[in-house]
N, C-alpha and C. Protein backbone atom coordinates (compact mmCIF):
# COMPACT_ATOMS: atom_id res chain seq x y z
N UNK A 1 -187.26 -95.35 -124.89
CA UNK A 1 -186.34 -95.38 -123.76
C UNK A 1 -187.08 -96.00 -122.57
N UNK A 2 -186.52 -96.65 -122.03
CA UNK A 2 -187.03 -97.78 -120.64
C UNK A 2 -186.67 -96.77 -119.21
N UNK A 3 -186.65 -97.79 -118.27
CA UNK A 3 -186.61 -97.04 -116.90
C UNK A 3 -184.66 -97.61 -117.06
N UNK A 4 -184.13 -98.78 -117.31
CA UNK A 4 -183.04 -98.72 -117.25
C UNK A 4 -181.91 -98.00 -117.80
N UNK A 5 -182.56 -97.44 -119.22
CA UNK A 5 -181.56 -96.91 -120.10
C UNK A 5 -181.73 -95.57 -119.76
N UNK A 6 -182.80 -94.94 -119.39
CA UNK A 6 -182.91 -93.60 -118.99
C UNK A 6 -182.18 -92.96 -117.34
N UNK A 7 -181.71 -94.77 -116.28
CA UNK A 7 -181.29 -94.32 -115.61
C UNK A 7 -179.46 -94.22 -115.64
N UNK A 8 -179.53 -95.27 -116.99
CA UNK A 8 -177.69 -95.41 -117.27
C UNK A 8 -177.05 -94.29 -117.81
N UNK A 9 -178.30 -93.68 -118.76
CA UNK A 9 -177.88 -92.29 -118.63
C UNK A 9 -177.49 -90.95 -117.96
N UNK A 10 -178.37 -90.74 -117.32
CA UNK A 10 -178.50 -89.75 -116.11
C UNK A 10 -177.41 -90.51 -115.35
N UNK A 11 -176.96 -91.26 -115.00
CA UNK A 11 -176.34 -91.62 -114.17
C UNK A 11 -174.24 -91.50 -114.79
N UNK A 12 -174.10 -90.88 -116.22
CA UNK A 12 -172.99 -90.77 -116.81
C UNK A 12 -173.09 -89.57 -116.55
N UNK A 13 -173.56 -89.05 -115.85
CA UNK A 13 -173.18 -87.37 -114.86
C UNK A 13 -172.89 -87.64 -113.80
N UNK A 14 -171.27 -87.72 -113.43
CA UNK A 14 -170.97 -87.72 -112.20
C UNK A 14 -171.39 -87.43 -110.91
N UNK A 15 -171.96 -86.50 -111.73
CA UNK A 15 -172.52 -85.25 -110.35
C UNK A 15 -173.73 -86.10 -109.68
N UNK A 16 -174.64 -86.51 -110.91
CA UNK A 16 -176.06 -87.52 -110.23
C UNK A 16 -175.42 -88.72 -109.71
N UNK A 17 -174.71 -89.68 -110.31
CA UNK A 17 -173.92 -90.49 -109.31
C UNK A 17 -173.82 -89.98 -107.71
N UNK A 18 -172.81 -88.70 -107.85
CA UNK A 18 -172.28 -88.48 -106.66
C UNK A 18 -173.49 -88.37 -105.48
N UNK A 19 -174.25 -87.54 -106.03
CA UNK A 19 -175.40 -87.15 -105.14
C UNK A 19 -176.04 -88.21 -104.54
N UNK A 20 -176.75 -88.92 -105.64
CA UNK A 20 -177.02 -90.44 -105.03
C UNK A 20 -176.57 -91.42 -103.94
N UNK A 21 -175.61 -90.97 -104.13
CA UNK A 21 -174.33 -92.08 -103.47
C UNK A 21 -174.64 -91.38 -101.68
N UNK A 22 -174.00 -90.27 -101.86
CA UNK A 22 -174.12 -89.36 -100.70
C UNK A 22 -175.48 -88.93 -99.80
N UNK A 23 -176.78 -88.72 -100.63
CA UNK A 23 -178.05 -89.03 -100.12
C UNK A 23 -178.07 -90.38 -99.44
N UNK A 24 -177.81 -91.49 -99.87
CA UNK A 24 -177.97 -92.79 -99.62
C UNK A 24 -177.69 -93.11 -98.37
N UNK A 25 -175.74 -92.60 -98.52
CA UNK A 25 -175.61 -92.10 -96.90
C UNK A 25 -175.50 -91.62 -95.75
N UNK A 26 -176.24 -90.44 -96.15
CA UNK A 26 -177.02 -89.43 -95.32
C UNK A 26 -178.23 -89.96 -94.52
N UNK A 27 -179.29 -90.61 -95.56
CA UNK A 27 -180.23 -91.07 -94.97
C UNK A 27 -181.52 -90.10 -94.70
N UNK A 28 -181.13 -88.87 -95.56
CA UNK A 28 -182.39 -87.88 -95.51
C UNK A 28 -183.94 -88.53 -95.81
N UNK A 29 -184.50 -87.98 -95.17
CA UNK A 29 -185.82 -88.86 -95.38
C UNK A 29 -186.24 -88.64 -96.69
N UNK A 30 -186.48 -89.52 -97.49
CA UNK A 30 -187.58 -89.75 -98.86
C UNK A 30 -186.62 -88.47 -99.68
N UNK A 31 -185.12 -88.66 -99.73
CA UNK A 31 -184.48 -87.90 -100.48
C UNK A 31 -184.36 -88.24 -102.13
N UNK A 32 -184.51 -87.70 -102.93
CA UNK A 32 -184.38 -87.55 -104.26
C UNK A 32 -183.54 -86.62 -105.07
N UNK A 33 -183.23 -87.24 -105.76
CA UNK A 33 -182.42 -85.94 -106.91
C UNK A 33 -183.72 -86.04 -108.57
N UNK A 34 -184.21 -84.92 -108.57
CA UNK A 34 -184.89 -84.68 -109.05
C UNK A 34 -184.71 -83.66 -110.56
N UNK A 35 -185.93 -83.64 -111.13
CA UNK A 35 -185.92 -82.50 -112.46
C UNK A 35 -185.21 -82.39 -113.92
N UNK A 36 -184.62 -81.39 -113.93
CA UNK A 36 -183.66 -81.02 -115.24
C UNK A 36 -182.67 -81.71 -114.93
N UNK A 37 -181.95 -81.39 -113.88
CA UNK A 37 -180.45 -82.44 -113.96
C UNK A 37 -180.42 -83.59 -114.58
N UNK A 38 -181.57 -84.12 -114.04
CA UNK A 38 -181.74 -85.53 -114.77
C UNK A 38 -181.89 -85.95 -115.99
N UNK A 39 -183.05 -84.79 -116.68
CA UNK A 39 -183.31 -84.91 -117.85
C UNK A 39 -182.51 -84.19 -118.72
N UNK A 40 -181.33 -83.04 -118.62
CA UNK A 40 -180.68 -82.22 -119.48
C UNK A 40 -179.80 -83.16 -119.40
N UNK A 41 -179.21 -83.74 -118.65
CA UNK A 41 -178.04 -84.43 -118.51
C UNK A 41 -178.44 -85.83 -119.70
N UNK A 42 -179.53 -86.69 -119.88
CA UNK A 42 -180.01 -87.37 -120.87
C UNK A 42 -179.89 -86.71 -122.13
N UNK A 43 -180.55 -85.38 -121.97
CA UNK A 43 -180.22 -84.92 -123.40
C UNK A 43 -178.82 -84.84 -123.95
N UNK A 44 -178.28 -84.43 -123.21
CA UNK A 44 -176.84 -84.15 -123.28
C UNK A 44 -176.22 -85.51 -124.13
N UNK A 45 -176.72 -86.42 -123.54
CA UNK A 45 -175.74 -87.74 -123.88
C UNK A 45 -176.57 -88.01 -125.37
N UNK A 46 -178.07 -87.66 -125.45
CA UNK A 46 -178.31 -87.85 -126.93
C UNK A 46 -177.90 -87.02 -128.32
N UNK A 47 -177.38 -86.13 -127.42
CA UNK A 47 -176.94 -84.91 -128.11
C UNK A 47 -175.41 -84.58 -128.50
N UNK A 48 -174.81 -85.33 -127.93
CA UNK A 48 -173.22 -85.31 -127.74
C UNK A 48 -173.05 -84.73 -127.30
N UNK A 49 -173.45 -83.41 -126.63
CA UNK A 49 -172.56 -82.35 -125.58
C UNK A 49 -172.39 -83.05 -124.56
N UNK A 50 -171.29 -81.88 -123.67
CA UNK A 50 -170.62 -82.56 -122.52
C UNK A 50 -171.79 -82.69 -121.67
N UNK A 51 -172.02 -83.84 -121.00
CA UNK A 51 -172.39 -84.11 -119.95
C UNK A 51 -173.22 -83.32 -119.13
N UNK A 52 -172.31 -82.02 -118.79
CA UNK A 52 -173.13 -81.40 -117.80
C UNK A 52 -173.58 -80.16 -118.61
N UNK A 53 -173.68 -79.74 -119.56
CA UNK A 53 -174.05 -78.84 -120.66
C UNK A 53 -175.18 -78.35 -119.85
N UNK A 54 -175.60 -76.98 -119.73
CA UNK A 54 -176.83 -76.15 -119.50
C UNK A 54 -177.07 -76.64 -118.20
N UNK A 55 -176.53 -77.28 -117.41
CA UNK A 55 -177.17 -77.49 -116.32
C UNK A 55 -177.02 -76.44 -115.04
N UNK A 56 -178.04 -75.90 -114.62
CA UNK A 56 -178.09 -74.11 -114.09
C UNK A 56 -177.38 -75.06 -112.10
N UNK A 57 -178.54 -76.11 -112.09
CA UNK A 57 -178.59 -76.65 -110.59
C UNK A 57 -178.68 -78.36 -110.57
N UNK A 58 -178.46 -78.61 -109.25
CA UNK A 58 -179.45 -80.02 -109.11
C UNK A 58 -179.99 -79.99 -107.99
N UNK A 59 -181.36 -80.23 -108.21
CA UNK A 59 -182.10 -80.24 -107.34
C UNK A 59 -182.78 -81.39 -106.59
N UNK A 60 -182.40 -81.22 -105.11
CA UNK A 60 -182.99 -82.54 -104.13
C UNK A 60 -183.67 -81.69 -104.10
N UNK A 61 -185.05 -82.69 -103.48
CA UNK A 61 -185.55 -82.69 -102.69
C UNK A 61 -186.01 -83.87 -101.56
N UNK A 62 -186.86 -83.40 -100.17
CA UNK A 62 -186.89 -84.49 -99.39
C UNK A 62 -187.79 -84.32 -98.29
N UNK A 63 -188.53 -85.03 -97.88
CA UNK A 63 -189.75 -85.38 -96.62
C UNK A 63 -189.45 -85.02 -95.31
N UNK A 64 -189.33 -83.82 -94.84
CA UNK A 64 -188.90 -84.33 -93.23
C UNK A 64 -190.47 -83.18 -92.42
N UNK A 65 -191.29 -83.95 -91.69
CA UNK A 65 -191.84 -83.50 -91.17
C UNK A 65 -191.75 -81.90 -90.04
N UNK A 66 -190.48 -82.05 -90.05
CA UNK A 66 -190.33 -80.21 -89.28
C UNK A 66 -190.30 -79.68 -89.96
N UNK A 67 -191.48 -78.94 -90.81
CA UNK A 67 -191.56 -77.82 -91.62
C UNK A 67 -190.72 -76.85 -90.77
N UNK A 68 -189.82 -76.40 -90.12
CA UNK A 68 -189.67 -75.12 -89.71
C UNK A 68 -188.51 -74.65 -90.70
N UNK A 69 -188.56 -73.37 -90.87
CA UNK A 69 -187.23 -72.71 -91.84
C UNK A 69 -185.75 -73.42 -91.08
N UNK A 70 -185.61 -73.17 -89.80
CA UNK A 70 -184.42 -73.09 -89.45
C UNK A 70 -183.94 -74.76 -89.83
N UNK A 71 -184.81 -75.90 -89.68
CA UNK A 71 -184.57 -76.90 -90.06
C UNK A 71 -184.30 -76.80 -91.51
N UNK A 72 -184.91 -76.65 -92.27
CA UNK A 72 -184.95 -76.64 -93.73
C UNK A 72 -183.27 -76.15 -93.79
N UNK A 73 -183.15 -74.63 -93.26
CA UNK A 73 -181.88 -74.28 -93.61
C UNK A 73 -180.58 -75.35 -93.02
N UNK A 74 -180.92 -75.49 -92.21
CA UNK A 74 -179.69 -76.36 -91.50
C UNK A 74 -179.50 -77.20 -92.40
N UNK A 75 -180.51 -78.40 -92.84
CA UNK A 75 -180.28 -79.75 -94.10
C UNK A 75 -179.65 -78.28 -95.58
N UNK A 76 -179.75 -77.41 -95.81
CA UNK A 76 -179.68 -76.62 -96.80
C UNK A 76 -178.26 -76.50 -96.70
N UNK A 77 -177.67 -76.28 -95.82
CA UNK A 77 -176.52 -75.80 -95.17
C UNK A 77 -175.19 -77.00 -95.47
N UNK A 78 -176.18 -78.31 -94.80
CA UNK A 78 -175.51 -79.34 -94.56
C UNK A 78 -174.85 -79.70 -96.07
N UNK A 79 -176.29 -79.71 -96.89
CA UNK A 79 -175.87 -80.65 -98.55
C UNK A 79 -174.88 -79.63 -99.27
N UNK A 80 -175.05 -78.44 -98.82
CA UNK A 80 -173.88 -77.19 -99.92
C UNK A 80 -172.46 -77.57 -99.64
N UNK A 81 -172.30 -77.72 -97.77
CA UNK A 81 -170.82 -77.65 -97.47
C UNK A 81 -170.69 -79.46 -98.07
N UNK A 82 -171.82 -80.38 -98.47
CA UNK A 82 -171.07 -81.82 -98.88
C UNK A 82 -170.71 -81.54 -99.89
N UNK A 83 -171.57 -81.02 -101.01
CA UNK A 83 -171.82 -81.00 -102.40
C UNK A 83 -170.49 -79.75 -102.99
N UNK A 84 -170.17 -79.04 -101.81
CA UNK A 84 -168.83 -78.14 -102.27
C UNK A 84 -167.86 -78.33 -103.21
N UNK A 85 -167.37 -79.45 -103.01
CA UNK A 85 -166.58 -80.16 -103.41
C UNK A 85 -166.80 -80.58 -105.14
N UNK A 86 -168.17 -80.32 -105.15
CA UNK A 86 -168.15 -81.04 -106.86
C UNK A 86 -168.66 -79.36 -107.80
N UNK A 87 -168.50 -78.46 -107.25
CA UNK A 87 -168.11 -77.20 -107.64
C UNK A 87 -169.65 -77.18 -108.69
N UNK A 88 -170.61 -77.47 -107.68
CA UNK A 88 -172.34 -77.54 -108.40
C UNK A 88 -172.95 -76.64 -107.25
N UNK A 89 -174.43 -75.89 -107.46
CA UNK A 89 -175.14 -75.49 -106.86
C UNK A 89 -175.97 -76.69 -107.01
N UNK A 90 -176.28 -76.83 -105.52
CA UNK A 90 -177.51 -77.77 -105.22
C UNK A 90 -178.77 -76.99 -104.45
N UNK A 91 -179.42 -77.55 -104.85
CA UNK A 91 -181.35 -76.92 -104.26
C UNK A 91 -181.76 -77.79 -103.97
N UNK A 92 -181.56 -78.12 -102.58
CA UNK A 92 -182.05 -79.17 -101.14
C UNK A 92 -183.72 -77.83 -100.86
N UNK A 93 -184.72 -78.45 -101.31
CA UNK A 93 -186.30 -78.51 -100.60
C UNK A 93 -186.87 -79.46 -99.95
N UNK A 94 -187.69 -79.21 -98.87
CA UNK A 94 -187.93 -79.94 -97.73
C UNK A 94 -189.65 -79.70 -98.50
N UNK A 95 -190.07 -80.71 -99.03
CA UNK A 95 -191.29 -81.14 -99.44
C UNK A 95 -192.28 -80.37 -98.38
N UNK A 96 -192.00 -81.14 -97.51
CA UNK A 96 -193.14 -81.16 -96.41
C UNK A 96 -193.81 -79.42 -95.69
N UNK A 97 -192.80 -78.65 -96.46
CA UNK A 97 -192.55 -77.21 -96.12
C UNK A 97 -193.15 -76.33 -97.22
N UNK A 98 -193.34 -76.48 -98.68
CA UNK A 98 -193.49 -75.75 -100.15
C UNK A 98 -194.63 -74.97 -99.58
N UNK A 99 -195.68 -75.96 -99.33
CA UNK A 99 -197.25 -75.03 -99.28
C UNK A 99 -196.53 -73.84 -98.29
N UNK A 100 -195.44 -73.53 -97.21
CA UNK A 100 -195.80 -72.36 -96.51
C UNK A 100 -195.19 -70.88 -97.22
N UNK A 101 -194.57 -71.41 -98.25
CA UNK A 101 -193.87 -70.11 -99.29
C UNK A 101 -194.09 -70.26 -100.83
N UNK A 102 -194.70 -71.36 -100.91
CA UNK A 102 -194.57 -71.07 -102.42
C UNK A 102 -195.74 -70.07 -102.77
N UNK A 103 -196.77 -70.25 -102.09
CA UNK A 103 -197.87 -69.39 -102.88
C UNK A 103 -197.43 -67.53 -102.55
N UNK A 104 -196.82 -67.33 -101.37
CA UNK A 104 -196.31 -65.97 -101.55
C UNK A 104 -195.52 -65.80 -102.67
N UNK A 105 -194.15 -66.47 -102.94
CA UNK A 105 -193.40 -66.22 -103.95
C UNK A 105 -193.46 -66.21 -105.36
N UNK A 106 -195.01 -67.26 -105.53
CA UNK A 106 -195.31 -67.52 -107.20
C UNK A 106 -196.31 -66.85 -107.25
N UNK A 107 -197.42 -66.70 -105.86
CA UNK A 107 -198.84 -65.70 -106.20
C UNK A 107 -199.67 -67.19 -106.85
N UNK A 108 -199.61 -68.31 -105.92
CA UNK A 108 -200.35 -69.31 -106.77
C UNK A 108 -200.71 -70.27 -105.51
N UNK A 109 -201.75 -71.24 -105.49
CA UNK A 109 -201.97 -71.96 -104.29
C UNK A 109 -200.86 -73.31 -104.26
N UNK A 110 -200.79 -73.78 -103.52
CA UNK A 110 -200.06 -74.97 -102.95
C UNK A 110 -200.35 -76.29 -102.04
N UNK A 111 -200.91 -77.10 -102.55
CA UNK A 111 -201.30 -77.63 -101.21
C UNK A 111 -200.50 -78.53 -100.23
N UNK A 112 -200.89 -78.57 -98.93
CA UNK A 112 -199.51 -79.48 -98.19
C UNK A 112 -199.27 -80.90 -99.15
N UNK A 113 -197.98 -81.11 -98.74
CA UNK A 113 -197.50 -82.48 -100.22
C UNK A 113 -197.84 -83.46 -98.51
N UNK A 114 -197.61 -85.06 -98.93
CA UNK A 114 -197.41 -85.66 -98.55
C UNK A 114 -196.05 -86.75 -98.38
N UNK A 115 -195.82 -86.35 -99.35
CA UNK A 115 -194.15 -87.24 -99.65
C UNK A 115 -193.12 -86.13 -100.69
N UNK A 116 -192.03 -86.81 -101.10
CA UNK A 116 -191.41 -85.93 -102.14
C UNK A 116 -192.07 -86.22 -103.42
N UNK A 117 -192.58 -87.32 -103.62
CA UNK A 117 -193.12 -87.67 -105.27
C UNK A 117 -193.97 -87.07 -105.25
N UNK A 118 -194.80 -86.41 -104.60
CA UNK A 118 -196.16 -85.65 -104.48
C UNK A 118 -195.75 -83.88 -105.12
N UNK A 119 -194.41 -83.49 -104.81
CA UNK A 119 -193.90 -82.46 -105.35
C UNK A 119 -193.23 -82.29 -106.45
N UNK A 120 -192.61 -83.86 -106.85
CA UNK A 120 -192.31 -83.94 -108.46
C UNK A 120 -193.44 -83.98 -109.08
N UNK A 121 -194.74 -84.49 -108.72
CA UNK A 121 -195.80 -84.18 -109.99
C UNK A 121 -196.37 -83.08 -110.06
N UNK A 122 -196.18 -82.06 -109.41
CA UNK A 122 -196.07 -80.68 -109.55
C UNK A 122 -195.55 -79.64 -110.90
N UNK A 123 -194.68 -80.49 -111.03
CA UNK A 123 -193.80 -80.16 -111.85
C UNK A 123 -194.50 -79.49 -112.75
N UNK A 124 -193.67 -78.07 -113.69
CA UNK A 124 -194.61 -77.47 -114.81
C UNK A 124 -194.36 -77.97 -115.82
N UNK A 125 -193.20 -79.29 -116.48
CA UNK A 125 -193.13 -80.22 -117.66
C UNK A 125 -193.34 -81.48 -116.99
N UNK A 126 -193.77 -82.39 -117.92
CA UNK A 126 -193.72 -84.03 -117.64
C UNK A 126 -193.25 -84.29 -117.78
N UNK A 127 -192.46 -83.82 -119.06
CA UNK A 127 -190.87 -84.38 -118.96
C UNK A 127 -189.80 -84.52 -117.98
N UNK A 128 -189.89 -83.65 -117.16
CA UNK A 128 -189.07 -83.49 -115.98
C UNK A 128 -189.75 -83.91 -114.54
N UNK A 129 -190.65 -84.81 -114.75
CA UNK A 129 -191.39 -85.42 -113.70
C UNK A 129 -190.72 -87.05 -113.21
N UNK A 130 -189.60 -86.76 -113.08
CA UNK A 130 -188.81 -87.44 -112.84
C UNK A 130 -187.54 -87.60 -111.52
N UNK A 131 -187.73 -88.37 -110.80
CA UNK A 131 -186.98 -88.49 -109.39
C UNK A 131 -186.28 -90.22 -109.62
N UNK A 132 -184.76 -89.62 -109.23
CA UNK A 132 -183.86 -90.66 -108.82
C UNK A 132 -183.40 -90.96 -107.38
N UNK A 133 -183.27 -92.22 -106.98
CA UNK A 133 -182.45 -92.28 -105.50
C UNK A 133 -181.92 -93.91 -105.43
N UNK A 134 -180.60 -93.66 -104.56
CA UNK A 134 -180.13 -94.95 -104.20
C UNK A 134 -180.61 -95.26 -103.73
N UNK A 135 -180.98 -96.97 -103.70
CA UNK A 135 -181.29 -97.86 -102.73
C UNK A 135 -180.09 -98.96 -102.32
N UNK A 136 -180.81 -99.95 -101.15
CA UNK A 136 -178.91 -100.44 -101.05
C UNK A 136 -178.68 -101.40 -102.18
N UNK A 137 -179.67 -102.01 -103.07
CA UNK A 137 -179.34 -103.05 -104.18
C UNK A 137 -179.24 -102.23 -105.71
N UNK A 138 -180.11 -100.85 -105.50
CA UNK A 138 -180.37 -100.61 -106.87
C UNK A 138 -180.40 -99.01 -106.56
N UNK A 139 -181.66 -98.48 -107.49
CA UNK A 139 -182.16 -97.64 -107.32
C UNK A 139 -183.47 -97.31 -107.69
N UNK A 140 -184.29 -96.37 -107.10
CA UNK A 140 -185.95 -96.37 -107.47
C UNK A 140 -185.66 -95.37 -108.73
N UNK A 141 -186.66 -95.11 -109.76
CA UNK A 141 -186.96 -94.30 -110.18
C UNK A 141 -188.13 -93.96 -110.51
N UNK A 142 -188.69 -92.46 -110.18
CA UNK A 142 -189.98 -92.28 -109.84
C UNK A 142 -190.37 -91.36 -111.69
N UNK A 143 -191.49 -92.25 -112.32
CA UNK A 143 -191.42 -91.44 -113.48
C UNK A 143 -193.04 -91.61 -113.87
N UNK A 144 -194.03 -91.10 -113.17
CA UNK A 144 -195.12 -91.25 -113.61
C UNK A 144 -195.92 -91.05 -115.04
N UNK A 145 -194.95 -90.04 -115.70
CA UNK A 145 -195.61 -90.17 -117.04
C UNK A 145 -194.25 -90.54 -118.37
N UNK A 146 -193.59 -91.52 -117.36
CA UNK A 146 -192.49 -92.39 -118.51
C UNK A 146 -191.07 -91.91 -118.91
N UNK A 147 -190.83 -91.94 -120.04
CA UNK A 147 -189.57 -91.43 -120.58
C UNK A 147 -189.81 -90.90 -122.01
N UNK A 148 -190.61 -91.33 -122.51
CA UNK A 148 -190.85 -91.31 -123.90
C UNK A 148 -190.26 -89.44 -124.17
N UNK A 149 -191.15 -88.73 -123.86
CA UNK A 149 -191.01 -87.29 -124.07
C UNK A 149 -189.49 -87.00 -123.81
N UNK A 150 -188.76 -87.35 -122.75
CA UNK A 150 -187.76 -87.43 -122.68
C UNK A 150 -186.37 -87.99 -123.71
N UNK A 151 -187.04 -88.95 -123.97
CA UNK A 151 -186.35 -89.72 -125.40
C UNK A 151 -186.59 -88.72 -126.55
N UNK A 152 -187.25 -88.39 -126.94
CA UNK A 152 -188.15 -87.60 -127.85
C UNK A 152 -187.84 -86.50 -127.87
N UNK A 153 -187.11 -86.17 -126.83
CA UNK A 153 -187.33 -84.14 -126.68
C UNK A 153 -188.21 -83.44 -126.60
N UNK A 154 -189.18 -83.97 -126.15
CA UNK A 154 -190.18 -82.92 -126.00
C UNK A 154 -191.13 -82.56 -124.59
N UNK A 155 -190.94 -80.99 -124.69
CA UNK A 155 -191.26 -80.52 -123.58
C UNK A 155 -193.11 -80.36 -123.75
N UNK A 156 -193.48 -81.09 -122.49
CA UNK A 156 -194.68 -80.69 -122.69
C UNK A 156 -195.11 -80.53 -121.39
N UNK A 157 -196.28 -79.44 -121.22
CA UNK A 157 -196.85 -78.81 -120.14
C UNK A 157 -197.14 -79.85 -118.81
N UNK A 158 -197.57 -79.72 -117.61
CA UNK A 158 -197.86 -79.91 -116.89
C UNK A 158 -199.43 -79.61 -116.28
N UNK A 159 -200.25 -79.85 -116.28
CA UNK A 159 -201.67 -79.34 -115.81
C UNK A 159 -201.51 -79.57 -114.34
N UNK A 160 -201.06 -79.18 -113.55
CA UNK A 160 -200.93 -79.46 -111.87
C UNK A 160 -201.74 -77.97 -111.78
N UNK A 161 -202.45 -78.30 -110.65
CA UNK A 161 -202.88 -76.94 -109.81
C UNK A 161 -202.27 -75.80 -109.84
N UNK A 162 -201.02 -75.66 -109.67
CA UNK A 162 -200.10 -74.63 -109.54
C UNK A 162 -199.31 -74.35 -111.09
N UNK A 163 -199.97 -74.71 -111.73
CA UNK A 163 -199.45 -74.26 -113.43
C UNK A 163 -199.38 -72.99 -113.76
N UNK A 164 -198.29 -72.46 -114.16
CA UNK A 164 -198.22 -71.14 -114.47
C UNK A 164 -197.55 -71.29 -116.30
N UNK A 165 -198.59 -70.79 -117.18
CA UNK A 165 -197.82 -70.06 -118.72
C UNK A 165 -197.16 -69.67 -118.70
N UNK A 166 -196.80 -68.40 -117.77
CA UNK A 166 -195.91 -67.96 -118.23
C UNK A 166 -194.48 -68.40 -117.53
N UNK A 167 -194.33 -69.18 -116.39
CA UNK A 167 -193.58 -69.58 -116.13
C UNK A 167 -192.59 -71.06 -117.37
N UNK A 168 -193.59 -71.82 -117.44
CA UNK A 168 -193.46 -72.78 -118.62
C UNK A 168 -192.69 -72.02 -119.54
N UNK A 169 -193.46 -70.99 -120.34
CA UNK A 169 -192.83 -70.59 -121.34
C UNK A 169 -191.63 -70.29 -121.36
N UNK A 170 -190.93 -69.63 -119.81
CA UNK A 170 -189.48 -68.94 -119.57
C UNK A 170 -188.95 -70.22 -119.68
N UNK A 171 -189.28 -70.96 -118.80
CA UNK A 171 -188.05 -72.31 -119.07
C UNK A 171 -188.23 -72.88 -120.28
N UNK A 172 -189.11 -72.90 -120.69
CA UNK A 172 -189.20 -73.44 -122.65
C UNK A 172 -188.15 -72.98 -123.49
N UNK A 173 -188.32 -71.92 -123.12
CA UNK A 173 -187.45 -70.88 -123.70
C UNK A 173 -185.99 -71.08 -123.76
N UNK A 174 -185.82 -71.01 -122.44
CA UNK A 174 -184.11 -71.10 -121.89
C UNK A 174 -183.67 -72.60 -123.11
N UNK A 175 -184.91 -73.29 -122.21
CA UNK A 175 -184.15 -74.35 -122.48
C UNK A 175 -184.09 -74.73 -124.06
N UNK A 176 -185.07 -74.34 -124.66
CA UNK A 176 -184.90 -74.13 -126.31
C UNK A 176 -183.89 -73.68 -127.19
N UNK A 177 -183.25 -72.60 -126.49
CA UNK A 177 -181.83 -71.95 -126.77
C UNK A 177 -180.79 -72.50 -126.55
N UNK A 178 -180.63 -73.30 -125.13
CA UNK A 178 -179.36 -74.58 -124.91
C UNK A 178 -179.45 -75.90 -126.22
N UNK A 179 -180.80 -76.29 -126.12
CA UNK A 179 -181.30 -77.42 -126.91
C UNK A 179 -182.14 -76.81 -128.37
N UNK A 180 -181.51 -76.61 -129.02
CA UNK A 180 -182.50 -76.48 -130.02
C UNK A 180 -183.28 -77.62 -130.53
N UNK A 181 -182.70 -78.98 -130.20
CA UNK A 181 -183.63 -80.04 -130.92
C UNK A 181 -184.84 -80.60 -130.04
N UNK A 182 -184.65 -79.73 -129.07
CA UNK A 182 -186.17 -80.11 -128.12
C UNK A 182 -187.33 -79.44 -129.09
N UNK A 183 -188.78 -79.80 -128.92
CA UNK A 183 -189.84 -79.32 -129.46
C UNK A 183 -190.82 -79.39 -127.90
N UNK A 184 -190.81 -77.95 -128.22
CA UNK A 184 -191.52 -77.55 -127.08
C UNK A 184 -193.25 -77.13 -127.54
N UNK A 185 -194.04 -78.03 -127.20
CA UNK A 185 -195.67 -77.83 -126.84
C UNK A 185 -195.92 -76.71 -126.41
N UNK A 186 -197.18 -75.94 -127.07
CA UNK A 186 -197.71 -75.00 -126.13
C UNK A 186 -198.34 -74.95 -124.56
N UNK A 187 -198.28 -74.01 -124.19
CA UNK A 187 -198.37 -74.15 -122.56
C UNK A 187 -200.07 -74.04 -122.35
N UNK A 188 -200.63 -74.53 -123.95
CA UNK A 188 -202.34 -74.51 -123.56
C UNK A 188 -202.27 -76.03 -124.44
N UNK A 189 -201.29 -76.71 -124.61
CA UNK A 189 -201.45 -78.28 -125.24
C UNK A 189 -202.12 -79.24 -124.30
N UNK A 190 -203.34 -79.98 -124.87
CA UNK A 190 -203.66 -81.03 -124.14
C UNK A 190 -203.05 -82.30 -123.94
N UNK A 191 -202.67 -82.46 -122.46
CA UNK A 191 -202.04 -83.78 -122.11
C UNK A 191 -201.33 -84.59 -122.61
């Protein structure tokens, strides 16, 4: 699977269309639609289920230098009452903000990101190390370790700083039970 066919896919979910479209003209800084959406929604289409099959959320994220909560919430606020309408939970994160809660909430370090792609390689699969966004001719797609696994089905670990087993394993899990034809790596597999 290429960068085009992996985005013609993901992109036969309305919902990632829509988002795209609407980020684009919003103009949130260094906004992305990111993660599972992207990649369950691929599976989906290799799989024949509907489209939006297992999909829990979609998750933006995006760069804006005022780490403060009340900002964060306000853009939080803003994308729910857009995104209302397509009867989805969306998870709008403000990159630039993770290091000041994630390590309370996971019990794990964080360090300040610099952009949003800096928080997709975070990610606890590679498979899901994957970020979409409109541009005005096209669109970027951010996929540092490819598609292949994605094509493939297979979930494999993440070695980022903030790696948690047992977290991996829960979403392995879940997602093993939606997908049975994924093959999920152990969460001590090398690279």
């Amino acid at each position: 699977m290429n960068r085009d066919q992996f985005l013609a896919a993901a992109l036969r979910n309305p919902v990632d269309a829509a988002i795209a479209d609407e980020l684009f003209g919003l103009a949130l800084p260094d906004a992305w639609i990111v993660s599972g959406c992207l990649v369950q929604t691929v599976w989906n289409a290799l799989t024949n289920r509907a489209i939006d099959y297992g999909i829990n959320d979609y998750d933006i994220f995006y760069f804006d230098p005022d780490t403060s909560w009340e900002a964060e919430d306000r853009i939080i606020r803003r994308l729910q009452d857009t995104f209302a309408r397509l009867n989805v939970t969306v998870e709008p994160r403000n990159q630039a903000r993770v290091h000041l809660w994630y390590p309370e909430k996971h019990g794990l370090p964080y360090p300040p990101l610099a952009c949003s792609t800096d928080g997709i390689d975070r990610f606890l699969t590679r498979n899901t190390r994957i970020g979409i966004r409109r541009t005005p001719d096209s669109y970027d797609v951010y996929a540092p370790d490819g598609f292949d696994d994605v094509a493939g089905m297979i979930v494999r670990p993440n070695r980022a700083a903030n790696f948690s087993p047992v977290n991996y394993e829960t979403k392995a899990a879940r997602w093993k039970k939606l997908w049975p034809e994924i093959r999920v790596l152990p969460a001590d597999a090398a690279p």
